[in-house]
Each structure stands twice: as C-alpha cells, then as structure tokens.
N, C-alpha and C. Protein backbone atom coordinates (compact mmCIF):
# COMPACT_ATOMS: atom_id res chain seq x y z
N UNK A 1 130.74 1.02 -0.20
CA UNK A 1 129.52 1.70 -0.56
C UNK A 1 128.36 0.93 0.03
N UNK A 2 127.14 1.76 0.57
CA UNK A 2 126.19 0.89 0.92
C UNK A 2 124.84 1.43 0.58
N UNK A 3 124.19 0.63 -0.57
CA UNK A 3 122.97 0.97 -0.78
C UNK A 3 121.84 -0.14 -0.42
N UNK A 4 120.88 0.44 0.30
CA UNK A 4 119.64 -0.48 0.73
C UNK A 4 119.96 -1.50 1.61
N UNK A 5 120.99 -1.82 2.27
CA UNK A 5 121.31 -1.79 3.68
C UNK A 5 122.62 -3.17 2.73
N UNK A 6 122.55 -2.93 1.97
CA UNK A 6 123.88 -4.00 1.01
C UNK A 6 125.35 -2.87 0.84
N UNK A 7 126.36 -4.04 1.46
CA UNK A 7 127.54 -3.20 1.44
C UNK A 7 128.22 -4.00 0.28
N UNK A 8 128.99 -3.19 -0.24
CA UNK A 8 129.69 -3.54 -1.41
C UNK A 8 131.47 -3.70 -1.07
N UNK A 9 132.09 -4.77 -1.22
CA UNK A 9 133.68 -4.70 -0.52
C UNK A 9 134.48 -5.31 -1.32
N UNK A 10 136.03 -4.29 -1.43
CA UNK A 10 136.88 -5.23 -2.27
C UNK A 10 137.25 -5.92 -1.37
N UNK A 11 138.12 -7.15 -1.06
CA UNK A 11 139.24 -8.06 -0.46
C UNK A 11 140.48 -8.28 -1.15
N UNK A 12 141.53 -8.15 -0.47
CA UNK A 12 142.63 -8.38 -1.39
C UNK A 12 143.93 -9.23 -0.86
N UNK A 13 144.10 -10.80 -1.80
CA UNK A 13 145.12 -11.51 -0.72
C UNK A 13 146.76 -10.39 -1.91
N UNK A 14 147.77 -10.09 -0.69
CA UNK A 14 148.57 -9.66 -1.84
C UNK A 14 149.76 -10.19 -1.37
N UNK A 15 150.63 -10.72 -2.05
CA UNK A 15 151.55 -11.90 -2.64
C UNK A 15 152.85 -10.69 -2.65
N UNK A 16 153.80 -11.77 -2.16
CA UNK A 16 155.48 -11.42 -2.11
C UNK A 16 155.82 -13.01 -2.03
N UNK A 17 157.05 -13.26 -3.13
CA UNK A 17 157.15 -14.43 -3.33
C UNK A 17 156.18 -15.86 -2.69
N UNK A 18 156.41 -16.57 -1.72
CA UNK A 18 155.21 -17.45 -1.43
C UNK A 18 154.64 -17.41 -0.44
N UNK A 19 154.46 -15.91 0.20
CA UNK A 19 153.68 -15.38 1.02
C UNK A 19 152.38 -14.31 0.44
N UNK A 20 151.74 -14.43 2.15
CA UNK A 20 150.73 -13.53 1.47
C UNK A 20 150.35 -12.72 2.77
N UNK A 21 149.88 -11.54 2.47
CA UNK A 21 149.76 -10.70 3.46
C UNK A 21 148.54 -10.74 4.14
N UNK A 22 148.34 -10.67 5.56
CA UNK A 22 147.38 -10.07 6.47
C UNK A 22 147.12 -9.38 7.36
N UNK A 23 146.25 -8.46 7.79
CA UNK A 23 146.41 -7.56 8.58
C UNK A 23 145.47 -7.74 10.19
N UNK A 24 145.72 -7.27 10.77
CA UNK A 24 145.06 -7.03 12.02
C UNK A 24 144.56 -5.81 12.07
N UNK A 25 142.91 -6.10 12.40
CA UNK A 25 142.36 -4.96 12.95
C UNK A 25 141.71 -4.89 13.48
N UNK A 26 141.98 -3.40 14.52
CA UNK A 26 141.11 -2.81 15.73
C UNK A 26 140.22 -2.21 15.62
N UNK A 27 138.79 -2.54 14.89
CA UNK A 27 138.28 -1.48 14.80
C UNK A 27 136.73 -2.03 15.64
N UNK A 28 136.07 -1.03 15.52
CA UNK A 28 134.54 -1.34 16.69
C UNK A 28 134.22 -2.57 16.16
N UNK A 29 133.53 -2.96 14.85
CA UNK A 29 133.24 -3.89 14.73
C UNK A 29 134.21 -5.60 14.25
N UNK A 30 135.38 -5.18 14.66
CA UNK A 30 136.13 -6.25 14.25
C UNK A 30 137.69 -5.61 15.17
N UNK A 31 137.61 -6.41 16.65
CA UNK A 31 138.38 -6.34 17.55
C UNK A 31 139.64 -7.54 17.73
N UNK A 32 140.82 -6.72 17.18
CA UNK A 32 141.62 -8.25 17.30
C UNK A 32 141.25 -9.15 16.39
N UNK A 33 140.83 -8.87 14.66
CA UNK A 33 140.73 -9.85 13.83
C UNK A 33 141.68 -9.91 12.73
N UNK A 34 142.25 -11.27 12.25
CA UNK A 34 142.72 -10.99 11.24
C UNK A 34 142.12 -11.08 10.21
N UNK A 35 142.60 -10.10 9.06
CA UNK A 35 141.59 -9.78 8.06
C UNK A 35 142.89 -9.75 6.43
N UNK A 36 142.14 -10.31 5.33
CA UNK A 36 143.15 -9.50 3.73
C UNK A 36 142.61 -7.70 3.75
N UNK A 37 143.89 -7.41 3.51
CA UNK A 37 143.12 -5.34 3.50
C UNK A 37 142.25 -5.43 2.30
N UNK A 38 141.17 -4.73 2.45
CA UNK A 38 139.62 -4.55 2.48
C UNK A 38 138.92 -3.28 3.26
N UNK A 39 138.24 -3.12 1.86
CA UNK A 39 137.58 -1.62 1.93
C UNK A 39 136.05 -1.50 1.43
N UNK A 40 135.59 -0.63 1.57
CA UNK A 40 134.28 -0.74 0.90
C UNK A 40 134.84 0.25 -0.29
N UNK A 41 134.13 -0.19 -1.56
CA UNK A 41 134.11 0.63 -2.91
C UNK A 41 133.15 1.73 -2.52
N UNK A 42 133.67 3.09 -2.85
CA UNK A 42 133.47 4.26 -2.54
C UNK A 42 132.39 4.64 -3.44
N UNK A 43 131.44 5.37 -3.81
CA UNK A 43 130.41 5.33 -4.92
C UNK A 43 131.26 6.34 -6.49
N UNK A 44 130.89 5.77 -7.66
CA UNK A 44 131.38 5.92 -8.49
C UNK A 44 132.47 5.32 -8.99
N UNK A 45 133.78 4.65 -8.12
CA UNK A 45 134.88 4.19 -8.09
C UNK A 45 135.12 2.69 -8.84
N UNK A 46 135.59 2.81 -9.80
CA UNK A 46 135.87 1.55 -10.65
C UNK A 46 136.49 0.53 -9.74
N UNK A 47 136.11 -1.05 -9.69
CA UNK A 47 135.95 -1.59 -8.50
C UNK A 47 138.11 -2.06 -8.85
N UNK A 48 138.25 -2.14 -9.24
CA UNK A 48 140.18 -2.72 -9.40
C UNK A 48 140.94 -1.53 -8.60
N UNK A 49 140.06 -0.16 -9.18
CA UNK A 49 141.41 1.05 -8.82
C UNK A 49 140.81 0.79 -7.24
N UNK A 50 139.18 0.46 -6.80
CA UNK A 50 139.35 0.55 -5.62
C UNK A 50 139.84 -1.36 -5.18
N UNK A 51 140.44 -1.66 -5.31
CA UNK A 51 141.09 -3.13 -4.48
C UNK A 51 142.81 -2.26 -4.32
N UNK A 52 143.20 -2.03 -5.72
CA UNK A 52 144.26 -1.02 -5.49
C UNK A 52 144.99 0.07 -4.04
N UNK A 53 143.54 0.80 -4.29
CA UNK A 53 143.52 2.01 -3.61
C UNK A 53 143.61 1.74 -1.59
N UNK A 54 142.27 0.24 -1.63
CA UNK A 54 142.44 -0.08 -0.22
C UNK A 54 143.83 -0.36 0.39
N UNK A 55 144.54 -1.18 -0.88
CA UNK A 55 145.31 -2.12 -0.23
C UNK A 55 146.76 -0.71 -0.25
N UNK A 56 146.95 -0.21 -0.89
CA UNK A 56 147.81 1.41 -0.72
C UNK A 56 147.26 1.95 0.91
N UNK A 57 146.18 2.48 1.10
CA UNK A 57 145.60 2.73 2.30
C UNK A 57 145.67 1.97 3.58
N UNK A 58 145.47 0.56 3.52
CA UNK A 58 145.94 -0.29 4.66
C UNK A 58 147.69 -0.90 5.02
N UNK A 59 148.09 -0.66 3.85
CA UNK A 59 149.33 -1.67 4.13
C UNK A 59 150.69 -0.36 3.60
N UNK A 60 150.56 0.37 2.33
CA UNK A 60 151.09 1.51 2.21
C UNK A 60 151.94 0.62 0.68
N UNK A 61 151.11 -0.66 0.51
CA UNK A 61 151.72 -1.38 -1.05
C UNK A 61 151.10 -0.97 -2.46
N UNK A 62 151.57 -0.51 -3.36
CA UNK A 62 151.08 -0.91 -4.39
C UNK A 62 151.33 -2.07 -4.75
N UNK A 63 150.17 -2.26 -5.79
CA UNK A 63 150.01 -3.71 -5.98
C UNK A 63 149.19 -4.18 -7.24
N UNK A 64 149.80 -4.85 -8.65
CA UNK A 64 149.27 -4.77 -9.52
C UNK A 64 148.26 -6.29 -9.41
N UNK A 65 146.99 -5.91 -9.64
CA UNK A 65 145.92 -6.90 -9.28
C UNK A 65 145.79 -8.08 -10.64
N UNK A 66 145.59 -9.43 -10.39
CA UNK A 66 146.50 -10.72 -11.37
C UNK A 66 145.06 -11.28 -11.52
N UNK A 67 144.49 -11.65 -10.40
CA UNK A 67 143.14 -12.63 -10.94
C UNK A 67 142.45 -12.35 -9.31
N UNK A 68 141.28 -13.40 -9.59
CA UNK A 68 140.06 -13.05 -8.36
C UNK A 68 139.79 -14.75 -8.02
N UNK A 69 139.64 -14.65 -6.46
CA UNK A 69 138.66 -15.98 -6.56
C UNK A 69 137.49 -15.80 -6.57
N UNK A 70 136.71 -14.79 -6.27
CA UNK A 70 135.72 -14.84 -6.74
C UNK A 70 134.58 -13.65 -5.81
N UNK A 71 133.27 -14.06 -6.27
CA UNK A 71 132.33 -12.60 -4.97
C UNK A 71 131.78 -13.76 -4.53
N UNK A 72 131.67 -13.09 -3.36
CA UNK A 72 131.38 -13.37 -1.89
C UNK A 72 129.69 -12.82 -1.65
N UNK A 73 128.80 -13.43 -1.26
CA UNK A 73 127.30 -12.94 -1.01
C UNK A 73 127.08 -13.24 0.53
N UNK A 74 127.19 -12.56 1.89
CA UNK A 74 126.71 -12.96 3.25
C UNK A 74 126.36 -11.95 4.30
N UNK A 75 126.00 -12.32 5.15
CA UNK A 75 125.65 -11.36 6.16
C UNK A 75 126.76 -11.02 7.35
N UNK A 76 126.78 -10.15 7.08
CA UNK A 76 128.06 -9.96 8.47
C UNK A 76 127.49 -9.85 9.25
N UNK A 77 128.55 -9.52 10.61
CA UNK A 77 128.24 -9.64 12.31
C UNK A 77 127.64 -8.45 12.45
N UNK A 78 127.66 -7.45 11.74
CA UNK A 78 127.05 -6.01 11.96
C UNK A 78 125.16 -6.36 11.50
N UNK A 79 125.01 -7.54 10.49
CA UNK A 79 123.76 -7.87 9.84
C UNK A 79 123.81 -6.93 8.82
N UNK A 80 124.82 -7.03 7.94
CA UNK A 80 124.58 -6.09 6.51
C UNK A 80 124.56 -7.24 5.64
N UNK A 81 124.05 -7.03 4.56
CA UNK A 81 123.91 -7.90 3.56
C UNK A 81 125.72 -7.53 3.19
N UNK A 82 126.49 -8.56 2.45
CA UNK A 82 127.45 -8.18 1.84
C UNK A 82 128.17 -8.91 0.59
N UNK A 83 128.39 -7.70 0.17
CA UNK A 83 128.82 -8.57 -1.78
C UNK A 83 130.47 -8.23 -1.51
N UNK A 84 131.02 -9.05 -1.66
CA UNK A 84 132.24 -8.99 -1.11
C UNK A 84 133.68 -9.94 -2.70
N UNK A 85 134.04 -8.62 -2.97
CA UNK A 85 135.04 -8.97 -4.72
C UNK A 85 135.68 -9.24 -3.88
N UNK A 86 136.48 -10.78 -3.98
CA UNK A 86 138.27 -10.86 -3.73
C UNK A 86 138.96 -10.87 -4.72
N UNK A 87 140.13 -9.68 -5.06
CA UNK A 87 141.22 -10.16 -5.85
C UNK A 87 142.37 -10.67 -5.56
N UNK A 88 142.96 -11.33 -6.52
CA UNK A 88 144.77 -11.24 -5.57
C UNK A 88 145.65 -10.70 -6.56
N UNK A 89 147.03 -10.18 -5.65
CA UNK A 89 147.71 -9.17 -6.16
C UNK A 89 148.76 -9.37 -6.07
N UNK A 90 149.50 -8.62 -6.56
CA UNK A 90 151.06 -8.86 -6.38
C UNK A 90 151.67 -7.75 -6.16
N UNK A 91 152.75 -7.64 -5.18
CA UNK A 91 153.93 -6.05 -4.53
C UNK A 91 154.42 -6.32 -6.06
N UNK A 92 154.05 -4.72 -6.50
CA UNK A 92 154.83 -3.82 -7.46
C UNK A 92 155.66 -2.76 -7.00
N UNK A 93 155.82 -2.08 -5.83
CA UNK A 93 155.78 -1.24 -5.02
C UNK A 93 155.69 -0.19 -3.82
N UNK A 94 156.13 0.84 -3.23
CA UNK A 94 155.70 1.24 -2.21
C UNK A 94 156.26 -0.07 -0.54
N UNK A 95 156.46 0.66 0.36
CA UNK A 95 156.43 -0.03 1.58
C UNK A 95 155.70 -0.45 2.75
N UNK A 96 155.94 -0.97 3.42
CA UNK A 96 154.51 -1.84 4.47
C UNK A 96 154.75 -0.65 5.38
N UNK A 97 153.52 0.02 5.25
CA UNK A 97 153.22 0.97 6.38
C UNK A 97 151.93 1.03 6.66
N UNK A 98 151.48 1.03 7.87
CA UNK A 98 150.46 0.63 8.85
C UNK A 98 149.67 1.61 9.45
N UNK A 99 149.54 2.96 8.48
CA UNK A 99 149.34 4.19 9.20
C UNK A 99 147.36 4.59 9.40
N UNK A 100 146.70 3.29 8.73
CA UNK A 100 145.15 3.97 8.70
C UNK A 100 144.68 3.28 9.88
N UNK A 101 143.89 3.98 10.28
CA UNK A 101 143.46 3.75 12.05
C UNK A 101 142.86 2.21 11.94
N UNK A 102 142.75 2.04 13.20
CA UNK A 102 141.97 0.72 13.40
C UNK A 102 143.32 -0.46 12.72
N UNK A 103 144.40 -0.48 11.86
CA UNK A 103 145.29 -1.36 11.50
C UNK A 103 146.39 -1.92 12.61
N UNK A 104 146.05 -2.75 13.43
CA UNK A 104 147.31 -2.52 14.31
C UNK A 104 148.82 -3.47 14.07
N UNK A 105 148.73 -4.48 13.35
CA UNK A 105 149.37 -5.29 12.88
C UNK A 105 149.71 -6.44 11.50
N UNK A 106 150.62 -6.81 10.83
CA UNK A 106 150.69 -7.48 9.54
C UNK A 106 151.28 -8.47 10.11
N UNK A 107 151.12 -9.54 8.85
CA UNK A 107 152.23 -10.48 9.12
C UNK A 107 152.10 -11.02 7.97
N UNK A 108 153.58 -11.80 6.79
CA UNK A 108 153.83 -13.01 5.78
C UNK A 108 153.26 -14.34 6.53
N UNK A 109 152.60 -14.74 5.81
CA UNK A 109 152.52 -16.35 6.04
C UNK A 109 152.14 -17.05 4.58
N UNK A 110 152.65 -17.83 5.22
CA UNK A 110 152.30 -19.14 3.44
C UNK A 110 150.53 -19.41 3.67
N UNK A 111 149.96 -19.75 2.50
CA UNK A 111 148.85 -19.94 2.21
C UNK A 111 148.65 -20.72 3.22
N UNK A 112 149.09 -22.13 3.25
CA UNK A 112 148.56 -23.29 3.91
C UNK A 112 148.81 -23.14 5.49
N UNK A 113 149.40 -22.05 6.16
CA UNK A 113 149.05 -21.37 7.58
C UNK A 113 147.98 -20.58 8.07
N UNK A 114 147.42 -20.21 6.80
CA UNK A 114 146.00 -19.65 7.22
C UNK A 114 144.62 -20.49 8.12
N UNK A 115 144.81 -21.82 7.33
CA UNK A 115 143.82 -22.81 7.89
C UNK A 115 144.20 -23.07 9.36
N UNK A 116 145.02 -22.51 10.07
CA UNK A 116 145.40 -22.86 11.15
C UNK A 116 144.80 -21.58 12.16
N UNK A 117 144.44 -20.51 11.80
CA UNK A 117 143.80 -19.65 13.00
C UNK A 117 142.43 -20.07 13.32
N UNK A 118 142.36 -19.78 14.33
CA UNK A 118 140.74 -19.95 15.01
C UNK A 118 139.83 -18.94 14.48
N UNK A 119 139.14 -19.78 13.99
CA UNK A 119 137.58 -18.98 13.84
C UNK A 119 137.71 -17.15 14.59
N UNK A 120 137.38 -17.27 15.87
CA UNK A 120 137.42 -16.21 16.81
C UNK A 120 138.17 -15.14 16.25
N UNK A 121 139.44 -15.88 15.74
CA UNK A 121 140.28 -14.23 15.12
C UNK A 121 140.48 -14.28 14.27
N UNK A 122 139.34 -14.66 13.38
CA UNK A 122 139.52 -14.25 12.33
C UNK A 122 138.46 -13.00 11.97
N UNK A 123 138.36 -12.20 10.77
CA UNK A 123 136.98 -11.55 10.12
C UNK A 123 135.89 -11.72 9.45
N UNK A 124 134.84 -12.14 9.58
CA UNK A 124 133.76 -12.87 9.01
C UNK A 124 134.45 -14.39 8.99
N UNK A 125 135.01 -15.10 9.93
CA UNK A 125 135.49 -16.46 9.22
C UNK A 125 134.86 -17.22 8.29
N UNK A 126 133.34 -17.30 8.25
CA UNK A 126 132.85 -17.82 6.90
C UNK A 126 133.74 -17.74 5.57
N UNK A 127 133.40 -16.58 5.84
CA UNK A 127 133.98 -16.32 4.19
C UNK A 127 135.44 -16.50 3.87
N UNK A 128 135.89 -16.29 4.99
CA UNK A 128 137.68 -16.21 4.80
C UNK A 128 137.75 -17.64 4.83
N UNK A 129 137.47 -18.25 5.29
CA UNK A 129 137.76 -19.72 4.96
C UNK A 129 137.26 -20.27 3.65
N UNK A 130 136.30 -19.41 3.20
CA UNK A 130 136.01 -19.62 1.94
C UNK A 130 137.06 -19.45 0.27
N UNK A 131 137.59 -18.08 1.23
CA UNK A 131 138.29 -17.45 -0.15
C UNK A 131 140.01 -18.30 0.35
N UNK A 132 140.01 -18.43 1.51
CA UNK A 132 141.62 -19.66 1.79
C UNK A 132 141.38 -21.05 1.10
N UNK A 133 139.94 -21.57 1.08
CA UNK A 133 139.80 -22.69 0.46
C UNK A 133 140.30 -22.92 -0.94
N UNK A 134 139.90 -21.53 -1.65
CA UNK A 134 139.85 -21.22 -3.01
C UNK A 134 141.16 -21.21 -3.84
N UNK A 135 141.92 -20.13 -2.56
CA UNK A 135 143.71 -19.87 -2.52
C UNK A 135 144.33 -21.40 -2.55
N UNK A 136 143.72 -22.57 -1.59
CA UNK A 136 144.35 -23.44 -1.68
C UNK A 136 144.17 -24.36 -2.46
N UNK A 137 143.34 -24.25 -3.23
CA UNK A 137 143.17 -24.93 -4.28
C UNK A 137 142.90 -24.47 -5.55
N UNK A 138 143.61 -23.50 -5.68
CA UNK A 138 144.02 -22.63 -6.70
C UNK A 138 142.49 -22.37 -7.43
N UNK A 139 141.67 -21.83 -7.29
CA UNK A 139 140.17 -21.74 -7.98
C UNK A 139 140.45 -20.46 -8.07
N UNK A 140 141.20 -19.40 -9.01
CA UNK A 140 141.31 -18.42 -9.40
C UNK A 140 141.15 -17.82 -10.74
N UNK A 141 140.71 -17.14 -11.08
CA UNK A 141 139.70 -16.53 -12.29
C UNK A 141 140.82 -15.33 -12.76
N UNK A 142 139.78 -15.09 -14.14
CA UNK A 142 140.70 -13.82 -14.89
C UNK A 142 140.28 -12.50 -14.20
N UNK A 143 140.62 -11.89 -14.18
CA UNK A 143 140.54 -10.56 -13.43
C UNK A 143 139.77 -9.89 -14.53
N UNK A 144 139.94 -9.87 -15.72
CA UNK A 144 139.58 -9.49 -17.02
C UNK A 144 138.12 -9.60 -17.23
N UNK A 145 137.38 -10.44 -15.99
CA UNK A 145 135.87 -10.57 -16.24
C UNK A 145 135.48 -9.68 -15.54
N UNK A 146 136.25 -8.18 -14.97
CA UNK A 146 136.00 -6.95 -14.50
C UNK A 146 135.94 -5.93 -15.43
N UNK A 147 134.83 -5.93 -16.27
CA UNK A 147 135.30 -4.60 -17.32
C UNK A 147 135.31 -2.99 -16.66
N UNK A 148 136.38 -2.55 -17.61
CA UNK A 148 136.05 -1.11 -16.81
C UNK A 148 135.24 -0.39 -16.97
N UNK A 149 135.18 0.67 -15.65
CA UNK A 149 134.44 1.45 -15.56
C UNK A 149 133.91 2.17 -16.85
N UNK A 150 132.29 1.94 -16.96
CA UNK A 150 131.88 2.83 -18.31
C UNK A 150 132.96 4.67 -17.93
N UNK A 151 133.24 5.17 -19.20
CA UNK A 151 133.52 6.73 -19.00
C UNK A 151 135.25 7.05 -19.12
N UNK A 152 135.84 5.60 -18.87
CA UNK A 152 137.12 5.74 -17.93
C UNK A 152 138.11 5.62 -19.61
C-alpha cells in the first residue's frame, strides 16, 4: 500500500527445519536480487493474513507466522519512504511454486550463509542485513504485538 509517497511492506524469512527460504527477483526495480518473499499490504488487509498471503503468492507455501524481528523505517532505491514488517514463519503447507512474475529463482540456506552474499545482490541490502543480523542473533519478538484487524 502506498500513501503520501510511504510504502507499507510485509517481509517474510520462512523456515523448513534449519533452513530458510529466499527468492530471486526479476523485476524493473530489483534485477537479479535476492530478496525474503515480500509484498506490499494491500489497503484494508490485516497485516499477518497479508505476510501469509505474499508468501502463498511468491513461493506457493503456506505458512503459519511464529514471531517478527521487527519494522523496518528506510528509503529505497526507487526513493520511497518505507515501513517494512518482518515476520518469520514456518511451512505448514502447500508446495514451492514459483509462478508470480518477476520470481525467477529460490533457494534453502542456513541463516549464517546469508552474511555471505554481496551487497549488489542483494534487495535493499541495508535492511536485509539488518533483519539477518537480528535472525542471527535471535532478536525475535511476539507476533502477538500485531493485534487484529479492528472488524475481523
């Protein structure tokens, strides 16, 4: 969602035994990066069903969401302001399928292989090195400090 030139984004690292998933993507503004699947929250959309919903849409997993490291406040390469939720998750479900455009590739790796890509390919590396820092040193929160959506 983007109001007043601020984009709003879930992130999601999601977990199969002591891996964790990432994706590659082709898209205009992020060529050849690796990225956690990540979406912008759609307007109205309770922000969990959408970390859920992205990570169904990019990878083809359900995935029941466990805790957060935390939001993210920066400017991306496009120059949007961005508030950026990471949760992490865990395969409940569903199979790795790669079918929404711009996704061209996944891969398992252990946490402590992340610190090993270059800047260059990564997505916003700021921040992703931020939220790998977090992963690696376990700085993970209750998910529960997400109340739901008023209505729901």
């Amino acid at each position: 969602m983007t109001q007043n030139g601020m984009v709003l984004v879930v992130s999601i690292s999601v977990f199969k035994d002591d891996k964790v998933l990432i994706i590659k993507e082709n898209k205009t503004n992020a060529i050849n990066k690796w990225n956690f699947p990540s979406g912008r929250i759609e307007y109205g959309e309770d922000i969990l069903y959408s970390a859920r919903r992205e990570v169904k849409e990019e990878t083809g997993f359900d995935v029941e969401i466990n805790s957060t490291t935390g939001v993210y406040n920066f400017i991306s390469s496009t120059n949007h302001q961005v508030i950026l939720f990471h949760f992490n998750a865990e395969v409940v479900g569903g199979s790795l399928y790669l079918e929404e455009e711009g996704i061209i590739d996944s891969k398992w790796i252990k946490i402590s292989d992340l610190v090993n890509f270059d800047d260059e390919d990564l997505r916003e590396p700021k921040v992703l090195r931020q939220i790998i820092d977090n992963l690696l040193t376990e700085k993970m929160h209750s998910n529960h400090v997400f109340n739901k959506q008023l209505g729901e």
